[in-house]
Protein backbone atom coordinates (compact mmCIF):
# COMPACT_ATOMS: atom_id res chain seq x y z
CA UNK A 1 -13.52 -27.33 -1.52
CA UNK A 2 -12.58 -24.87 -4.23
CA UNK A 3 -13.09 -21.23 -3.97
CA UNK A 4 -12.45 -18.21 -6.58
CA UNK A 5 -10.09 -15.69 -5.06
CA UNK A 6 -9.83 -13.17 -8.28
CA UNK A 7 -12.04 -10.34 -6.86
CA UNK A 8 -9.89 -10.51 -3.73
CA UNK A 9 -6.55 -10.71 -5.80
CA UNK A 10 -7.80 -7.51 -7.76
CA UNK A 11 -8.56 -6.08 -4.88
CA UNK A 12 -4.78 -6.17 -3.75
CA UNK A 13 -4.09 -4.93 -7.04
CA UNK A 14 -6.09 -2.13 -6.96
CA UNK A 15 -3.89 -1.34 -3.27
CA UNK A 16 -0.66 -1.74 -4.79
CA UNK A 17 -1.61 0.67 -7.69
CA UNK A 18 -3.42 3.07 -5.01
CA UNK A 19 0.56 3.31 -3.50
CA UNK A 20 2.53 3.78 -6.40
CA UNK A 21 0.25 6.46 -7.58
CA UNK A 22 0.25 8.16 -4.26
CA UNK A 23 4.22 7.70 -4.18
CA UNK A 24 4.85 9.04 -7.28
CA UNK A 25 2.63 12.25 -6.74
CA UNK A 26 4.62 12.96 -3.76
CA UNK A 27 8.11 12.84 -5.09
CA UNK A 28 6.47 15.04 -8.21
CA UNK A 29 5.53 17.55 -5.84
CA UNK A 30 9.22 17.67 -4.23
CA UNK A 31 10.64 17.90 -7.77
CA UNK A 32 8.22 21.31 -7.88
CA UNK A 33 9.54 22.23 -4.95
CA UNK A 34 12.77 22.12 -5.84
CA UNK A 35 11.88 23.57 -9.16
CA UNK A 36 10.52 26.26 -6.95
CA UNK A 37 13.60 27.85 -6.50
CA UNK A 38 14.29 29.70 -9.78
CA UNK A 39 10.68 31.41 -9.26
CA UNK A 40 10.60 35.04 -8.38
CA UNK A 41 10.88 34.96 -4.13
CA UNK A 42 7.12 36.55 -3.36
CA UNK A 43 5.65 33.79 -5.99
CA UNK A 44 8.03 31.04 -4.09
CA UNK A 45 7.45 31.33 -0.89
CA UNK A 46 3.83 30.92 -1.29
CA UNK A 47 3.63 28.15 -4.16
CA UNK A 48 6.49 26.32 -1.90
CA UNK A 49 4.01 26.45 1.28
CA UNK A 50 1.16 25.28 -1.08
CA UNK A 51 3.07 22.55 -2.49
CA UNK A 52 4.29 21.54 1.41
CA UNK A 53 0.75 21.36 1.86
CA UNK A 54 -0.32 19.03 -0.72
CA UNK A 55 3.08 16.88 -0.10
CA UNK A 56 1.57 16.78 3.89
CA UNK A 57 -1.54 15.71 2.08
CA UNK A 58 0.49 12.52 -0.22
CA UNK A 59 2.43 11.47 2.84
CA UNK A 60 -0.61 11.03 4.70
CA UNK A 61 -2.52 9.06 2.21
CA UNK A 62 0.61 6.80 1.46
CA UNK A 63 0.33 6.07 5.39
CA UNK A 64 -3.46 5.24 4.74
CA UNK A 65 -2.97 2.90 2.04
CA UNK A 66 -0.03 1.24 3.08
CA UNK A 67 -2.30 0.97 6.54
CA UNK A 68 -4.50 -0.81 4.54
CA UNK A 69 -1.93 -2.89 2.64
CA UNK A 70 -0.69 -3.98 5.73
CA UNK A 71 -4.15 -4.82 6.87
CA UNK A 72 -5.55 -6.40 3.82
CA UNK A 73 -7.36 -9.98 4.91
CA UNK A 74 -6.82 -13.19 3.17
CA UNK A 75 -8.97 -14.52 1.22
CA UNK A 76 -8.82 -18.12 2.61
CA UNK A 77 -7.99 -17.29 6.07
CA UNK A 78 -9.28 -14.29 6.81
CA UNK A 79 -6.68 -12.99 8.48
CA UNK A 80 -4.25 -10.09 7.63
CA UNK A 81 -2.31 -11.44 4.96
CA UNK A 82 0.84 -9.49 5.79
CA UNK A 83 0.89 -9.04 9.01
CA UNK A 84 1.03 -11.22 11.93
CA UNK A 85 1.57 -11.40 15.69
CA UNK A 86 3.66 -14.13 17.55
CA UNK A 87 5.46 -15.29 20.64
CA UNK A 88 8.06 -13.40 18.73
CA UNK A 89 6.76 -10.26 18.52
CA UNK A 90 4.68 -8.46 15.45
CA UNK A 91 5.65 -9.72 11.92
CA UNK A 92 4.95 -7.03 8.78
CA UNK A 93 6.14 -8.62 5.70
CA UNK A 94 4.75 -6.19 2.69
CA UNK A 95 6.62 -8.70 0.41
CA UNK A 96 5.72 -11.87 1.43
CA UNK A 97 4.77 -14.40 -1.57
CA UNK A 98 2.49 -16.78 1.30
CA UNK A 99 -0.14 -15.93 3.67
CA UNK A 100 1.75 -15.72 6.88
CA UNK A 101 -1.24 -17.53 8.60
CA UNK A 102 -2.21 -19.97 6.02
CA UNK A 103 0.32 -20.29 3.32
CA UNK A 104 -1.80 -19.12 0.53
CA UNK A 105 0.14 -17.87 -2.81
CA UNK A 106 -0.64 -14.45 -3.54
CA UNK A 107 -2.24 -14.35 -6.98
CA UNK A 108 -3.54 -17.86 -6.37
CA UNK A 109 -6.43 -17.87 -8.64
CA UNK A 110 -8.55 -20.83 -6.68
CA UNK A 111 -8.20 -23.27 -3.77
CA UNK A 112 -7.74 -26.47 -4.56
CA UNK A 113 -6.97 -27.43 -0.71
CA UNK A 114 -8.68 -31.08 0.15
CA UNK A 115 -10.44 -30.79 3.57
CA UNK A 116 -10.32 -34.23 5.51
């Protein structure tokens, strides 16, 4: 059985980048914040509450996409790739280089698994 997992893979890709971006953005707008400060005080106080409100806005969509990160199935298994619930407790490895269900390698272009 041999299946092509590079739509999936790009997929993932496409998450981390999502992130980054959305990280990024959000330490941008606390470096305007800070910036902020040598502004005249009636133009501060309101670009500093309009730049709180987009930074509300980039912590929330980090959240999202690191929800979906989290979330994201395998593409052999079908089950969330990071994340995974045992006798132990819940396991959320963002990191891990396997499947924790199946033991795929992330990036693995194909499966070249034998079924018996």
């Amino acid at each position: 059985m041999e299946s092509d997992y590079s739509w999936r893979w790009t997929e993932l890709g496409r998450l981390q980048r999502r992130f980054r971006r959305a990280v990024l953005a959000a330490v941008a707008v606390l470096v305007l914040v800070f910036l902020g400060k040598f502004e005249p005080r009636s133009i501060s106080r309101i670009s500093v509450l309009l730049l709180l409100i987009v930074w509300i806005f980039f912590v929330v969509k980090i959240l999202k996409i690191y929800s979906e990160y989290t979330y994201w199935l395998c593409p052999r298994c079908g089950e969330p790739f990071h994340y995974a619930v045992g006798w132990l407790g819940r396991v959320n490895n963002p990191f891990a280089k396997r499947c924790v269900h199946c033991g795929l390698r992330k990036w693995a272009e194909s499966d070249t698994k034998k079924s018996l």
